[in-house]
N, C-alpha and C. Protein backbone atom coordinates (compact mmCIF):
# COMPACT_ATOMS: atom_id res chain seq x y z
N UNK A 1 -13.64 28.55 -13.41
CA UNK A 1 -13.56 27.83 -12.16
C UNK A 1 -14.71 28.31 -11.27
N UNK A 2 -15.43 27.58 -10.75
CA UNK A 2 -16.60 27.65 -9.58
C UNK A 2 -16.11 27.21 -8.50
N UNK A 3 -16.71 27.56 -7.51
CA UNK A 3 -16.61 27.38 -5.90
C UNK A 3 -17.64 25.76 -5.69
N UNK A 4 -17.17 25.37 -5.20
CA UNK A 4 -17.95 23.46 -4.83
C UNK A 4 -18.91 24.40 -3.45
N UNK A 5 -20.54 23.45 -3.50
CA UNK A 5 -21.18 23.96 -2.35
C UNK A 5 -20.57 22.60 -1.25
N UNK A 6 -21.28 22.83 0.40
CA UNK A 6 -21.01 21.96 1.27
C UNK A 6 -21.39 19.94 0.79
N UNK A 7 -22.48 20.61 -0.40
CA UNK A 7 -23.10 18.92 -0.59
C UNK A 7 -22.36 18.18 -1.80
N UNK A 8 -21.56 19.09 -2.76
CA UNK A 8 -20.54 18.61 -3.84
C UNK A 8 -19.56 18.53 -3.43
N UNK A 9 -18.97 18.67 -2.40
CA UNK A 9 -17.79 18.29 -1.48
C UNK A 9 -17.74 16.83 -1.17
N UNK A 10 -18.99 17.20 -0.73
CA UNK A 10 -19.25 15.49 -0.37
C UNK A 10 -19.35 14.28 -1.41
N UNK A 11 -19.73 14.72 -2.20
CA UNK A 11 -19.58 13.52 -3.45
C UNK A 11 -18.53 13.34 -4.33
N UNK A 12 -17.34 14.31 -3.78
CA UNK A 12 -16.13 14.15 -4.26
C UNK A 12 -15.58 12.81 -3.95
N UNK A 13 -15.11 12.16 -4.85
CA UNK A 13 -14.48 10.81 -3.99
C UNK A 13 -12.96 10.29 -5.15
N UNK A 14 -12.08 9.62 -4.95
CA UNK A 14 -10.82 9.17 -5.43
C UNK A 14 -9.71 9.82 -5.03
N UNK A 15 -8.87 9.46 -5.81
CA UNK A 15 -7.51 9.81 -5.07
C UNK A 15 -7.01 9.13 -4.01
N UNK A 16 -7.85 8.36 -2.89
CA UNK A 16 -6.86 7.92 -1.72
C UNK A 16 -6.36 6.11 -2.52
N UNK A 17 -6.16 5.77 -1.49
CA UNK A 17 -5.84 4.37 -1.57
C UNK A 17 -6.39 3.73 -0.66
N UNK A 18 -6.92 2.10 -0.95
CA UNK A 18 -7.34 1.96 -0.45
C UNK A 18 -6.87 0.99 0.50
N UNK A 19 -7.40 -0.19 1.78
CA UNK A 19 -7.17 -0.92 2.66
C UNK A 19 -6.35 -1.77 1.75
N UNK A 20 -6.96 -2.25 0.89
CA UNK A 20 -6.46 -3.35 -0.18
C UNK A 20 -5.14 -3.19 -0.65
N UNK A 21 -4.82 -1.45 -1.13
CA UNK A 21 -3.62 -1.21 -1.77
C UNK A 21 -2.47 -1.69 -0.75
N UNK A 22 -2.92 -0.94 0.47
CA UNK A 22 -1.71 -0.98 1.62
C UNK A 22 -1.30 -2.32 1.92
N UNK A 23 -2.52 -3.28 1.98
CA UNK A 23 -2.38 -4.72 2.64
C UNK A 23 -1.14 -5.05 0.86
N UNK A 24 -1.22 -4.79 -0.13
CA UNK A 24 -0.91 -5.34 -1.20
C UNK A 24 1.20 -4.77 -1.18
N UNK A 25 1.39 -3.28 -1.14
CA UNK A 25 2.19 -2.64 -0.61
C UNK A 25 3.53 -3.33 0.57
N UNK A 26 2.26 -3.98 1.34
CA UNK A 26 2.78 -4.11 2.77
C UNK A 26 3.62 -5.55 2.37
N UNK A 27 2.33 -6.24 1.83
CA UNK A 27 3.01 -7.59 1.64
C UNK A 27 4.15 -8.01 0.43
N UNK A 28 4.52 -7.07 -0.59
CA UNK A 28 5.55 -6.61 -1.67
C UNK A 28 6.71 -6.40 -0.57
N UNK A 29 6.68 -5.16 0.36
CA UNK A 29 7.61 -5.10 1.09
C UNK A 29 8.34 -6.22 1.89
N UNK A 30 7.34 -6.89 2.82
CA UNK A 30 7.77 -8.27 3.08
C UNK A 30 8.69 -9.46 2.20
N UNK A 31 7.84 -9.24 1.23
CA UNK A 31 8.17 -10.07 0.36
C UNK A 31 10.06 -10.13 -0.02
N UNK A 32 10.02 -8.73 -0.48
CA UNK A 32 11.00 -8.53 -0.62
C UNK A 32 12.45 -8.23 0.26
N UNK A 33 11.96 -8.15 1.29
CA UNK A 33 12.61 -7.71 2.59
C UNK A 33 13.07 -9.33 2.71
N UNK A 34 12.48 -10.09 3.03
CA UNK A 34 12.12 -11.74 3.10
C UNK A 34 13.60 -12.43 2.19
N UNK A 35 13.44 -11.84 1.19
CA UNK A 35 14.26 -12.47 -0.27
C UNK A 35 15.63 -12.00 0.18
N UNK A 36 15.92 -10.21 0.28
CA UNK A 36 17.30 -10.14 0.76
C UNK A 36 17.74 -9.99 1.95
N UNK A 37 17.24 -10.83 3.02
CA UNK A 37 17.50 -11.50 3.78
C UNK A 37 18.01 -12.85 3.72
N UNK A 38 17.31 -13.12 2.86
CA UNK A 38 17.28 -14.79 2.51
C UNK A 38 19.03 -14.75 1.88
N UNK A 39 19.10 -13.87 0.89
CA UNK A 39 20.80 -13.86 0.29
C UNK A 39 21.25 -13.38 1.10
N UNK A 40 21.40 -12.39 2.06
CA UNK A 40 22.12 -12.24 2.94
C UNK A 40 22.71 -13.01 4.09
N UNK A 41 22.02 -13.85 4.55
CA UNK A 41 21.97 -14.67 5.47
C UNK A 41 21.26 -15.66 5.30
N UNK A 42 22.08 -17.03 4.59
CA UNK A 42 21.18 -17.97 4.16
C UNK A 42 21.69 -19.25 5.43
N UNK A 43 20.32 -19.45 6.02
CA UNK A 43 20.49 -20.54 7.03
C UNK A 43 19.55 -21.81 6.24
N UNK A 44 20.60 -23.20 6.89
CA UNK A 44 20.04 -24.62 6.58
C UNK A 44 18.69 -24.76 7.29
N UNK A 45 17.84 -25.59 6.49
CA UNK A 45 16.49 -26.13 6.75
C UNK A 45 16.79 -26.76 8.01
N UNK A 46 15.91 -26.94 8.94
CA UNK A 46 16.13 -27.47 10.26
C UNK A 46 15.01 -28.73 10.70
């Protein structure tokens, strides 16, 4: 095992997630939130 200098730190990159994942995440949740709602409380078209 070696010690990383200040400039190989910097070119470390992965691991996070990105804008895309969350927007993708976010809208699954909806989605699904959406659906058992929908069986829970199903109202007529208006």
């Amino acid at each position: 095992m070696y010690n990383l200098t200040d400039e190989k730190l910097k070119q470390v990159s992965g691991g996070g997630i990105t804008v895309a994942g969350w927007t993708a995440i976010g809208a699954a949740l909806v989605f699904v939130v959406g659906v058992i709602d929908g069986y829970i409380r199903p109202y007529k078209c208006r």
